[in-house]
C-alpha atoms as a PDB file:
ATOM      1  CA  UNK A   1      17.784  20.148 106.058  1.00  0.00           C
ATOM      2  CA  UNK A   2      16.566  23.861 106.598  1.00  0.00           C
ATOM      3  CA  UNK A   3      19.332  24.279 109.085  1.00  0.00           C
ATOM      4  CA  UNK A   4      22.400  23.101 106.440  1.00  0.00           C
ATOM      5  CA  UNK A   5      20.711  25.368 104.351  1.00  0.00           C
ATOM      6  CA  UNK A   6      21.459  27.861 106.563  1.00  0.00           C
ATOM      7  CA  UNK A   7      24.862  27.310 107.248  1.00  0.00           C
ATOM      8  CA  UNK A   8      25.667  27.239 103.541  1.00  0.00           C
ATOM      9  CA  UNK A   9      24.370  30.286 102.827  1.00  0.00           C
ATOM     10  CA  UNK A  10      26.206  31.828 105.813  1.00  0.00           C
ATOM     11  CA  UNK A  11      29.634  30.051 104.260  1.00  0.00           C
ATOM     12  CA  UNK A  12      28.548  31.737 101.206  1.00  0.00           C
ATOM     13  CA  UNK A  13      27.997  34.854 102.563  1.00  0.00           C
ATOM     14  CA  UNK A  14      31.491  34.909 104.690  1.00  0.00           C
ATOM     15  CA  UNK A  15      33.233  34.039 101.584  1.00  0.00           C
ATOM     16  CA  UNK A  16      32.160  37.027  99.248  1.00  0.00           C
ATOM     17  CA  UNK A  17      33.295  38.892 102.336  1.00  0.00           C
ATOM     18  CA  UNK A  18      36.780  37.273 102.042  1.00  0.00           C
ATOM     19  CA  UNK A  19      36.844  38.160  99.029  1.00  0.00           C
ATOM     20  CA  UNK A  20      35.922  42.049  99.057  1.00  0.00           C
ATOM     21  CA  UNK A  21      38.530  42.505 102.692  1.00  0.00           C
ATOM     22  CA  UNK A  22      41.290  40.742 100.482  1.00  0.00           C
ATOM     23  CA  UNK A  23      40.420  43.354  97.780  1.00  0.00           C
ATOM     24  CA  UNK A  24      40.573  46.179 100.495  1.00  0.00           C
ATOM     25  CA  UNK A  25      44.041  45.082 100.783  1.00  0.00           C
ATOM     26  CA  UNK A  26      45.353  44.869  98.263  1.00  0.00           C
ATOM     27  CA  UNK A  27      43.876  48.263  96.955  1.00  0.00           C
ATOM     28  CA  UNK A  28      45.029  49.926 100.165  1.00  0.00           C
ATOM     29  CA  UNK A  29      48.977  48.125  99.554  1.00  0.00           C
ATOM     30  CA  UNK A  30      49.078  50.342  96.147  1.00  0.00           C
ATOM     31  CA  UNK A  31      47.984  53.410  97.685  1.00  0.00           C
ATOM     32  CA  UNK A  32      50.512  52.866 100.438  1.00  0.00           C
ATOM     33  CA  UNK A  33      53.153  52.173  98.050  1.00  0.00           C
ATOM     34  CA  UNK A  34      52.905  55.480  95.739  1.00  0.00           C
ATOM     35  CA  UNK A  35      51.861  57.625  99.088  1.00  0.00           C
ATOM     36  CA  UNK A  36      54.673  56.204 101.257  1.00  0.00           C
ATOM     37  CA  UNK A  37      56.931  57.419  98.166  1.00  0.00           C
ATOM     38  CA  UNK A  38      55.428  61.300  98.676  1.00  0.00           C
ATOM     39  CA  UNK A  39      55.884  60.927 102.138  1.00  0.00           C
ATOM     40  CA  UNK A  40      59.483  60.033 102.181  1.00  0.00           C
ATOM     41  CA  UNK A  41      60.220  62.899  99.577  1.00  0.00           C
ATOM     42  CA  UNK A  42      58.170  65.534 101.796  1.00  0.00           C
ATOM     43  CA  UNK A  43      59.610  64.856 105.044  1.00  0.00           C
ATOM     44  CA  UNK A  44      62.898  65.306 103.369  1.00  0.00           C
ATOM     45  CA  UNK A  45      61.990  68.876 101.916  1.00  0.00           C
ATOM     46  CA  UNK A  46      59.782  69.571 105.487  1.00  0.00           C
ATOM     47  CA  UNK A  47      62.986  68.780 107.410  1.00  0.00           C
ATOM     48  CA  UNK A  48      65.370  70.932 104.990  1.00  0.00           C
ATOM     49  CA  UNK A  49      62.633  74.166 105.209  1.00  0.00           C
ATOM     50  CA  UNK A  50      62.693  73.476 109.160  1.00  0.00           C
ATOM     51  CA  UNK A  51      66.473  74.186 109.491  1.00  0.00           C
ATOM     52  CA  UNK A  52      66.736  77.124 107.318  1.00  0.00           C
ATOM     53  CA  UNK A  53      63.804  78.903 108.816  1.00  0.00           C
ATOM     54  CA  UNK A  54      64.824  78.121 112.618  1.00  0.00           C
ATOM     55  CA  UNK A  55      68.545  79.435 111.299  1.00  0.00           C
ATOM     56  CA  UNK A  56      67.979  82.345 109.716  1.00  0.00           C
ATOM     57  CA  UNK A  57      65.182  83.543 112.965  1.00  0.00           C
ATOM     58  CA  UNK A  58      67.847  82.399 115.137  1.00  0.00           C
ATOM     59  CA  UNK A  59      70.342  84.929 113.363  1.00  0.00           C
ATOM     60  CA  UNK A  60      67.797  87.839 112.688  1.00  0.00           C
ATOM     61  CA  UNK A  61      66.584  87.213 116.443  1.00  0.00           C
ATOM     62  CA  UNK A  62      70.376  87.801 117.498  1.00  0.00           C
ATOM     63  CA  UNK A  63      71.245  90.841 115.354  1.00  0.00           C
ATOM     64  CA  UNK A  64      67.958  92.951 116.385  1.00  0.00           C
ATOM     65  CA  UNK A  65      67.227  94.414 119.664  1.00  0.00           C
ATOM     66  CA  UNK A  66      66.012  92.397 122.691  1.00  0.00           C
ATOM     67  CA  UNK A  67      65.522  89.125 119.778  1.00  0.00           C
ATOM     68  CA  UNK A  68      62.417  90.676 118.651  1.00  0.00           C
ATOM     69  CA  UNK A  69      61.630  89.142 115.232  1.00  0.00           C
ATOM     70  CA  UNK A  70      57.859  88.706 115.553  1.00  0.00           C
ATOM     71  CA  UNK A  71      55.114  87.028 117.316  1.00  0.00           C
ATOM     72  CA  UNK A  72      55.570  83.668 115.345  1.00  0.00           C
ATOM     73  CA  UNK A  73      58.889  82.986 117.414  1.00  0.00           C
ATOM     74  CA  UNK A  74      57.577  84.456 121.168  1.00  0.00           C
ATOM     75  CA  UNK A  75      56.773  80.996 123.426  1.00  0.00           C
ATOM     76  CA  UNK A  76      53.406  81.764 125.668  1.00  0.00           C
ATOM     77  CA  UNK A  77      53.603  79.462 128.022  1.00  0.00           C
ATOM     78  CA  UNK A  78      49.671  80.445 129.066  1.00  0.00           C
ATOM     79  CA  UNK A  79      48.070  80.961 126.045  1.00  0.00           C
ATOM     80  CA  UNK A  80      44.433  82.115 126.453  1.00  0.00           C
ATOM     81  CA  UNK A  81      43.210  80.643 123.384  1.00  0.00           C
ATOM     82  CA  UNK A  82      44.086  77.793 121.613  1.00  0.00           C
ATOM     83  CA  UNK A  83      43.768  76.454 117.867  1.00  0.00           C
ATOM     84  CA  UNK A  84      43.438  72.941 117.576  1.00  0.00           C
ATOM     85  CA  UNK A  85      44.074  71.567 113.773  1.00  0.00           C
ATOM     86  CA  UNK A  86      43.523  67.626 113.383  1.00  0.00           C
ATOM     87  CA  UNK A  87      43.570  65.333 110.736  1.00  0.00           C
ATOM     88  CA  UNK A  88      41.793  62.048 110.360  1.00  0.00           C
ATOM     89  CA  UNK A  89      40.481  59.891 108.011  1.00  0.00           C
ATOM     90  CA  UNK A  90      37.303  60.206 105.808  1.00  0.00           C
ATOM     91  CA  UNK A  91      36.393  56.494 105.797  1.00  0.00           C
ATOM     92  CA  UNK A  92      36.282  53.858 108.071  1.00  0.00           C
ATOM     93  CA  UNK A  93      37.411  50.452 108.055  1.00  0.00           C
ATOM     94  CA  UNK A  94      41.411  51.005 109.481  1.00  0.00           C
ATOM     95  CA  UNK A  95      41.240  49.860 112.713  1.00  0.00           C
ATOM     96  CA  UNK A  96      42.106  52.462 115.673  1.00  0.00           C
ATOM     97  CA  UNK A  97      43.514  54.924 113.288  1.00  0.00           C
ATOM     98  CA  UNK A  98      40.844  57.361 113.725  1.00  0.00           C
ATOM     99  CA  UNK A  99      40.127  56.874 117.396  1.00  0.00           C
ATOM    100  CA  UNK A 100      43.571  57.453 118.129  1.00  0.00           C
ATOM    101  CA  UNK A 101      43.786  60.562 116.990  1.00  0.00           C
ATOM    102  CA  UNK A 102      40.007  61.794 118.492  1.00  0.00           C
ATOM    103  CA  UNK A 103      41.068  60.390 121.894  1.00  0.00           C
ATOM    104  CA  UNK A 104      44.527  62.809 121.754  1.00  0.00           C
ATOM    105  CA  UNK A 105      42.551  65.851 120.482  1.00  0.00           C
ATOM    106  CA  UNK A 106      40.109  64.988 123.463  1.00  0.00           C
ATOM    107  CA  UNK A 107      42.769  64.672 125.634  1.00  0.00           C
ATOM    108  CA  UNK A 108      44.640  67.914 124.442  1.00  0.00           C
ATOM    109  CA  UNK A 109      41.457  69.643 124.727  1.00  0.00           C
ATOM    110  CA  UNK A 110      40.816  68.564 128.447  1.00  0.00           C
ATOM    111  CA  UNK A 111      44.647  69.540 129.674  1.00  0.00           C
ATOM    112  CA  UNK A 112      43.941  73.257 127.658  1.00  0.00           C
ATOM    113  CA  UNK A 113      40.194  74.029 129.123  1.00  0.00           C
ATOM    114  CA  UNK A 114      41.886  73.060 132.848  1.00  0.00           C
ATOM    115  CA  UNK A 115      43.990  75.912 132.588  1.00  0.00           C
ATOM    116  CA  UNK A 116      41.327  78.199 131.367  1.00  0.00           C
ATOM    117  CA  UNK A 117      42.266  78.448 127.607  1.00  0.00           C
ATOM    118  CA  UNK A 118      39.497  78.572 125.052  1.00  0.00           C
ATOM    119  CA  UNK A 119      40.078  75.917 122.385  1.00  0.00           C
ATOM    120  CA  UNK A 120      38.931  75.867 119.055  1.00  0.00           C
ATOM    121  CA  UNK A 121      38.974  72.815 116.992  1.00  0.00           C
ATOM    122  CA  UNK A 122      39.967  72.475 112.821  1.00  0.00           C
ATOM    123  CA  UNK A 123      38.884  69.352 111.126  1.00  0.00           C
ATOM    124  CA  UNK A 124      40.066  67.528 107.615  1.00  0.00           C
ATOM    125  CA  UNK A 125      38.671  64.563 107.772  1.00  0.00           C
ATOM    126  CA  UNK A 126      34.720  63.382 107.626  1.00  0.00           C
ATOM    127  CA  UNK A 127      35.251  60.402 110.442  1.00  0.00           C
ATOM    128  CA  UNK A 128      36.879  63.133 112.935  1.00  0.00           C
ATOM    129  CA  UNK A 129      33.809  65.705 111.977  1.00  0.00           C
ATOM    130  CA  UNK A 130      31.453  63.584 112.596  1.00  0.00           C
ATOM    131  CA  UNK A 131      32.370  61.949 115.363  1.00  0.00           C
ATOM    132  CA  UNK A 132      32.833  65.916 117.769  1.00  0.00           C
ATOM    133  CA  UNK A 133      29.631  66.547 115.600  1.00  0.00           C
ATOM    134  CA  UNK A 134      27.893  63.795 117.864  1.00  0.00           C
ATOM    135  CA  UNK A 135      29.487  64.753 120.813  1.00  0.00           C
ATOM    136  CA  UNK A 136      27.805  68.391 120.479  1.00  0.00           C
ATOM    137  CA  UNK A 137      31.543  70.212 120.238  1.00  0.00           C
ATOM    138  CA  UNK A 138      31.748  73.257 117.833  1.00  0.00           C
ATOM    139  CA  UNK A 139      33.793  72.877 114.930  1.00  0.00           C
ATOM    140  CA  UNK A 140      35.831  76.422 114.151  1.00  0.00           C
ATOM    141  CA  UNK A 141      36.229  74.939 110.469  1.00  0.00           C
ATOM    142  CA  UNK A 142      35.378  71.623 108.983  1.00  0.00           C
ATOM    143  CA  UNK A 143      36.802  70.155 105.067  1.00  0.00           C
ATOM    144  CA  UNK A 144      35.829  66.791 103.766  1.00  0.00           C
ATOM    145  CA  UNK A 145      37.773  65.065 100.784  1.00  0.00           C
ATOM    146  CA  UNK A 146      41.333  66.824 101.868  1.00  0.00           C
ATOM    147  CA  UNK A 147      42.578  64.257 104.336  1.00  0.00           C
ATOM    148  CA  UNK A 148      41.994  61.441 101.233  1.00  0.00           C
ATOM    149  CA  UNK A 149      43.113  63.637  98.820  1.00  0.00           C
ATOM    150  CA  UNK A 150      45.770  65.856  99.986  1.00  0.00           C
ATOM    151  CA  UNK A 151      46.899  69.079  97.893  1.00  0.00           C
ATOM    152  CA  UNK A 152      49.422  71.558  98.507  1.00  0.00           C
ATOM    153  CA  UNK A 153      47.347  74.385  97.676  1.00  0.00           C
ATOM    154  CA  UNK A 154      44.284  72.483  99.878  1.00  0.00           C
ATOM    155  CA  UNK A 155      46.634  72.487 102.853  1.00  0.00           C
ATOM    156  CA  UNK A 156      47.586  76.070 102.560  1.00  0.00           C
ATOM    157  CA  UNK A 157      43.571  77.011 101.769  1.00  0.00           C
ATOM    158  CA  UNK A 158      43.079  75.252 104.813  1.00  0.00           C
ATOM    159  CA  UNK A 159      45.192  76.259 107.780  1.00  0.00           C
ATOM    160  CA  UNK A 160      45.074  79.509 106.487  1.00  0.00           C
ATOM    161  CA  UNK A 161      42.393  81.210 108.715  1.00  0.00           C
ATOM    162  CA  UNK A 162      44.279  79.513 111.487  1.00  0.00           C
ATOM    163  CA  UNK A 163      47.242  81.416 110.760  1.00  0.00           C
ATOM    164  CA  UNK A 164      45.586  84.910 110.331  1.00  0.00           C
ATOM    165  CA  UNK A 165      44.025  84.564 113.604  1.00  0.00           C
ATOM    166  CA  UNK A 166      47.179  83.894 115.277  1.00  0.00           C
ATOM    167  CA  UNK A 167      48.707  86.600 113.550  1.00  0.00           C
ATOM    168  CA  UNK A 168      45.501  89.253 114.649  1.00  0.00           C
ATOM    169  CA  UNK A 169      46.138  87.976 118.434  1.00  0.00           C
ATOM    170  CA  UNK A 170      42.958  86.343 117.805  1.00  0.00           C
ATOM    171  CA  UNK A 171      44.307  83.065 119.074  1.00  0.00           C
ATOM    172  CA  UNK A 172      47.910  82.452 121.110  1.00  0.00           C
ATOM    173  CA  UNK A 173      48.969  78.933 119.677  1.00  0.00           C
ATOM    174  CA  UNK A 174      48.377  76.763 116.758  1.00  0.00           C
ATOM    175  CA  UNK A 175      48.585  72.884 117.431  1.00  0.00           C
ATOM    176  CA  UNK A 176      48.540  70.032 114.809  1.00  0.00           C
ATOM    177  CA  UNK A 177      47.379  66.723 115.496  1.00  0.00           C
ATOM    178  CA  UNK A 178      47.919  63.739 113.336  1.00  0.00           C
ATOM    179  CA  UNK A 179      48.410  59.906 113.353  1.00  0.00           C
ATOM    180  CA  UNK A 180      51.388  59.355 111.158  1.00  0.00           C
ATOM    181  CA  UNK A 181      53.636  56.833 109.481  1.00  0.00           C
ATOM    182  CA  UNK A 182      55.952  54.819 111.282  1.00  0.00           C
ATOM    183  CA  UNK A 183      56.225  51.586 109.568  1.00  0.00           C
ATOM    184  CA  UNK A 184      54.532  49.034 107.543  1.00  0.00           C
ATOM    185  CA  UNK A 185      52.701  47.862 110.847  1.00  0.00           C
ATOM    186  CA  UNK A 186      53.020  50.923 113.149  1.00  0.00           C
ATOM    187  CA  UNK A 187      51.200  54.521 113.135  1.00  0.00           C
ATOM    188  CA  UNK A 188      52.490  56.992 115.646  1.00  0.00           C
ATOM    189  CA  UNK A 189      50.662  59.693 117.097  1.00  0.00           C
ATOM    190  CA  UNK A 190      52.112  63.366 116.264  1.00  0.00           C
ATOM    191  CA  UNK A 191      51.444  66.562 118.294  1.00  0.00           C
ATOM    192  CA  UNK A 192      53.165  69.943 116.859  1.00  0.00           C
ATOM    193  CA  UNK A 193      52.999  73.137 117.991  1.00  0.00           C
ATOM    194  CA  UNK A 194      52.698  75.117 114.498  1.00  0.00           C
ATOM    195  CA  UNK A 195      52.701  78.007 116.013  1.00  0.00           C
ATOM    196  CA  UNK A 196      54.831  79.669 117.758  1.00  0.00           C
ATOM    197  CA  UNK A 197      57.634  78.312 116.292  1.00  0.00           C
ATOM    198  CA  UNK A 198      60.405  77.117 119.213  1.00  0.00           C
ATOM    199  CA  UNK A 199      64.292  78.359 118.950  1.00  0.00           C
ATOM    200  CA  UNK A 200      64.740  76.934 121.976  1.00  0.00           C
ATOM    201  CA  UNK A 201      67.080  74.222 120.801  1.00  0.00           C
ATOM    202  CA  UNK A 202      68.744  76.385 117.481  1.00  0.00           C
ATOM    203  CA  UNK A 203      72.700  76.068 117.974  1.00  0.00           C
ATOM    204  CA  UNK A 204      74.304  79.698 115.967  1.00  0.00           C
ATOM    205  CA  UNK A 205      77.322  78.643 114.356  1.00  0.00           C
ATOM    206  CA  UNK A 206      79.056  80.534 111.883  1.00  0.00           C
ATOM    207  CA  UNK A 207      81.327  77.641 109.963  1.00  0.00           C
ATOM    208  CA  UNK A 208      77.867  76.057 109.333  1.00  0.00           C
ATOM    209  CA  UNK A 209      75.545  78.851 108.413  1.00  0.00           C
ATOM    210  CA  UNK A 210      72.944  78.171 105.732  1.00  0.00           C
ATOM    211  CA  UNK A 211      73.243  81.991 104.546  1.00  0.00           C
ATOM    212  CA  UNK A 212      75.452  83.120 101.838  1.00  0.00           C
ATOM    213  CA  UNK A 213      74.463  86.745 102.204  1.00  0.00           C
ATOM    214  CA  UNK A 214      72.327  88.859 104.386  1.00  0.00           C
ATOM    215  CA  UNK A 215      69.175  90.256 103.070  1.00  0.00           C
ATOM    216  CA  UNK A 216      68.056  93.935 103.018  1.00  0.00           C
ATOM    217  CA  UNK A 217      64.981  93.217 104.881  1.00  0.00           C
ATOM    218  CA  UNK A 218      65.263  90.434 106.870  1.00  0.00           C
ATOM    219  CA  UNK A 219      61.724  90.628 108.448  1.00  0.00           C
ATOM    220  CA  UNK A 220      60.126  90.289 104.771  1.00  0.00           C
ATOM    221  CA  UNK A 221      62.146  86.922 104.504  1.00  0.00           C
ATOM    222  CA  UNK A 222      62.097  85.711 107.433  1.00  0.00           C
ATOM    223  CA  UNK A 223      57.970  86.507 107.030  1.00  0.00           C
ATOM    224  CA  UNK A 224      57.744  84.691 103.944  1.00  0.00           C
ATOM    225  CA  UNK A 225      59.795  81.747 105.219  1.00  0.00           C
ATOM    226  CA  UNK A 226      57.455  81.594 107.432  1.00  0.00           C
ATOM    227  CA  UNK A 227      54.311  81.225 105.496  1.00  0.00           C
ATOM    228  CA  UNK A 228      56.060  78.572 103.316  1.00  0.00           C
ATOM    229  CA  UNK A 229      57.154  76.278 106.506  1.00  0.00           C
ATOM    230  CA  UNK A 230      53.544  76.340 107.609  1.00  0.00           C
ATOM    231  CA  UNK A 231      52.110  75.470 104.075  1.00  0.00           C
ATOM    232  CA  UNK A 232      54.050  72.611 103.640  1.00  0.00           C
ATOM    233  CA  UNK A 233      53.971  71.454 107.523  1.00  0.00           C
ATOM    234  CA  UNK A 234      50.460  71.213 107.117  1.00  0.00           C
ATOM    235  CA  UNK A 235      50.680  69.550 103.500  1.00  0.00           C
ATOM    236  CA  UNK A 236      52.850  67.089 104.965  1.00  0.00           C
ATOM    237  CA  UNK A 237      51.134  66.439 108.095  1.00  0.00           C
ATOM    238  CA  UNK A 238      47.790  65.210 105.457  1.00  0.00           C
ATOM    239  CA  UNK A 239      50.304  63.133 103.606  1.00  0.00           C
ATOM    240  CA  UNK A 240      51.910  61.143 106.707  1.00  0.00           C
ATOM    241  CA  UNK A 241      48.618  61.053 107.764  1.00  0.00           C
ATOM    242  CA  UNK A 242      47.556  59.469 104.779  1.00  0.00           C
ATOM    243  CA  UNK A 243      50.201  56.988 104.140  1.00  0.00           C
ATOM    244  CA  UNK A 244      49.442  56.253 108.073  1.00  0.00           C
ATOM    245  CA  UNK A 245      45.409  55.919 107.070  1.00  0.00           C
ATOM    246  CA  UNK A 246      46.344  53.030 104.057  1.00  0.00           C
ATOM    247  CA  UNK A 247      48.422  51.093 106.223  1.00  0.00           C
ATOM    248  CA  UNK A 248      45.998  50.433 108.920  1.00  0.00           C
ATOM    249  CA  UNK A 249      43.518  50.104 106.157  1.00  0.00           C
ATOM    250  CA  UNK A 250      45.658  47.038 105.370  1.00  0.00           C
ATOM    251  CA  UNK A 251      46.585  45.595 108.303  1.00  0.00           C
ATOM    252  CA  UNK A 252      42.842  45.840 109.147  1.00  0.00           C
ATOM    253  CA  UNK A 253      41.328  43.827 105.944  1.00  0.00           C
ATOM    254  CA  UNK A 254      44.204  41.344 106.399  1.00  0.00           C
ATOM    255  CA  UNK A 255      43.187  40.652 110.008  1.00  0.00           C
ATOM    256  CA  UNK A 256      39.518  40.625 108.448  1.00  0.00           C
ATOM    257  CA  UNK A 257      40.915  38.480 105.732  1.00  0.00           C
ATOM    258  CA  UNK A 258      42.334  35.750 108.251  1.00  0.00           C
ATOM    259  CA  UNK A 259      39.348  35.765 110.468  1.00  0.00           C
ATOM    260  CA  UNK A 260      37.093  34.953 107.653  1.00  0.00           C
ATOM    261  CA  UNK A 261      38.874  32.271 106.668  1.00  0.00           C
ATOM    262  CA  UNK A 262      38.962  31.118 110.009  1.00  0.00           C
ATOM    263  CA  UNK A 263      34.792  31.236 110.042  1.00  0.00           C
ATOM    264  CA  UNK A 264      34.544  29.120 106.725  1.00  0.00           C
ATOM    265  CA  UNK A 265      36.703  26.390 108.044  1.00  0.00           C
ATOM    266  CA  UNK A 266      34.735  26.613 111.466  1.00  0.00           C
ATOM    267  CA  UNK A 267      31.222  26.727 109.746  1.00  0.00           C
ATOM    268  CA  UNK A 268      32.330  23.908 106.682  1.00  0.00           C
ATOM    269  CA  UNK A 269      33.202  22.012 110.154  1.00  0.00           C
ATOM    270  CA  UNK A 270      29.778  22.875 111.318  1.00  0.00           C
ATOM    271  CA  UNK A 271      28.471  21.955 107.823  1.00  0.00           C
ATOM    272  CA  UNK A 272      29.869  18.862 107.933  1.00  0.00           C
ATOM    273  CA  UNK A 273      28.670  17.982 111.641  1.00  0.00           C
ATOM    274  CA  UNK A 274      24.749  18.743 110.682  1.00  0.00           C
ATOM    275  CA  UNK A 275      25.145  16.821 107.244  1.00  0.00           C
ATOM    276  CA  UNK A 276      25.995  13.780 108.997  1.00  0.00           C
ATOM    277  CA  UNK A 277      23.884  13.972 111.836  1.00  0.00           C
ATOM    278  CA  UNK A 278      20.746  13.925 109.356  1.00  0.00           C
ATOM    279  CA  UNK A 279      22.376  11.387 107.435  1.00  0.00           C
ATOM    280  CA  UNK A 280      22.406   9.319 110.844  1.00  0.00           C
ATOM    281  CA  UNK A 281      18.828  10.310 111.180  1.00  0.00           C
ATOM    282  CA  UNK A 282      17.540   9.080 107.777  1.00  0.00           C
ATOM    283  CA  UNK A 283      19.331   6.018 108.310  1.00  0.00           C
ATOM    284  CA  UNK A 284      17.864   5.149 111.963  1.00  0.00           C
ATOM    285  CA  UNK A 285      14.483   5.798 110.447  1.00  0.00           C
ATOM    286  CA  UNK A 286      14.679   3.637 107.611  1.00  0.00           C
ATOM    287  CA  UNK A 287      15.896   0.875 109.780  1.00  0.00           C
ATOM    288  CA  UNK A 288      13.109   1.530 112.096  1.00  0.00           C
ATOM    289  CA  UNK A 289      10.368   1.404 109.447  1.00  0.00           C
ATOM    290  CA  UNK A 290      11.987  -1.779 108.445  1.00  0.00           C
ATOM    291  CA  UNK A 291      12.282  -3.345 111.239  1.00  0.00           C
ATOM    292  CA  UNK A 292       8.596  -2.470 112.225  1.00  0.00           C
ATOM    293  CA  UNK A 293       7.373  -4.511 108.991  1.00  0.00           C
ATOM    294  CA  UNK A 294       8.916  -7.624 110.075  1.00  0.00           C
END
């Protein structure tokens, strides 16, 4: 009897841990819901900042000498040193999602060093800190709490030493690394290079120009353009990332969901098995003992 004892307790068991996974889900399919929303509305405004600052450096680039308009539009194809901003998640308990993006940092970080670039790393997330913590790699700047709880003036606190040592020729490229929303079932895996910005692919056409009328000082817009389409890059990046983060989440505790279900019905089968097998025992004995009396 001490061993259907046992197996009830571990039904028991499984089952309050049915219970708490479905929970996870259906906490995580809110989040999703109202972050997907933010998502949606700052990739539209991310795209919309994208074009007019790649426009108007494409003009200013073409009107001034030699298309010098600053170091945050030169390419450098051999950078020497190399920022490294990443994003993951500061909980567990979402499947791949955090590995994913630790094993592309990783990777990024191997390709860099082989060409004999320095890289530094930025973390928001606890699970990516911890995990290059363990691995004895220094951490240029760590935050907690930002990846979960994304603010526009967080992102901008945050990639802002970044930026100033790009723009002291402290570092020669600024890379962002995220796992982002795809679908309802699919995260994707996002490398940008932050900085410098490309132009490579920035058609001038004047029927379609986004400017009404030319500035007095075109560096101290196109400047301040600048610092506004890396503010809200990075903003965005921790939102996609966290819309990305609650759908795993979910697709993880419903796959834990299913698979505890799965263990009830295999241990009530168990259960069931052991019951009858001592009922078969209790019988043959009582038989016995009254068969050895006749």
């Amino acid at each position: 009897m001490a061993n259907l004892k046992e197996i009830k307790l571990k039904i028991g068991s499984v089952k309050n841990t049915e219970k708490t996974t479905k929970a996870m889900k259906l906490v995580s399919s809110a989040k999703l819901t109202r972050t997907r929303t933010l998502s949606e509305q700052s990739r539209s405004y991310a795209k919309k900042i994208n074009e007019v600052l790649t426009d108007i450096a494409a003009r200013v680039s073409k009107v001034q000498d030699e298309g010098n308009i600053g170091r945050a539009f030169v390419q450098n194809d051999n950078p020497k040193t190399v920022d490294i901003v990443f994003v993951t998640a500061d909980k567990g308990l979402c499947g791949g999602f955090n590995m994913a993006t630790i094993k592309t940092v990783s990777k990024l970080i191997g390709e860099y060093e082989s060409k004999g670039a320095k890289v530094r790393l930025r973390a928001a997330g606890r699970k990516g800190v911890d995990y290059f913590t363990f691995q004895g790699q220094a951490l240029e700047q760590k935050v907690s709490d930002l990846s979960s709880a994304p603010t526009y003036e967080g992102a901008t606190g945050f990639i802002h030493s970044a930026v100033e040592d790009f723009k002291n020729e402290i570092t020669d490229k600024v890379i962002v690394v995220y796992n982002g929303f795809l679908n309802m079932l699919t995260q994707e895996i996002r490398v940008r290079e932050l900085l410098p910005i490309s132009l490579e692919k920035v058609e001038i056409s004047d029927a379609s120009s986004m400017l009404n009328i030319e500035p007095d000082d075109d560096d101290e817009v196109l400047r301040e353009l600048t610092d506004k389409y890396i503010d809200f890059n990075m903003y965005y990046a921790l939102i996609d990332s966290l819309a990305a983060e609650h759908s795993a989440r979910m697709q993880a505790m419903e796959a834990a969901t299913k698979n505890a279900k799965e263990k009830v019905n295999s241990l009530t089968v168990e259960y069931n098995k052991a019951r009858q097998a001592a009922i078969t025992t209790e019988l043959i004995e009582i038989i016995s003992g009254v068969e050895a009396l006749k």
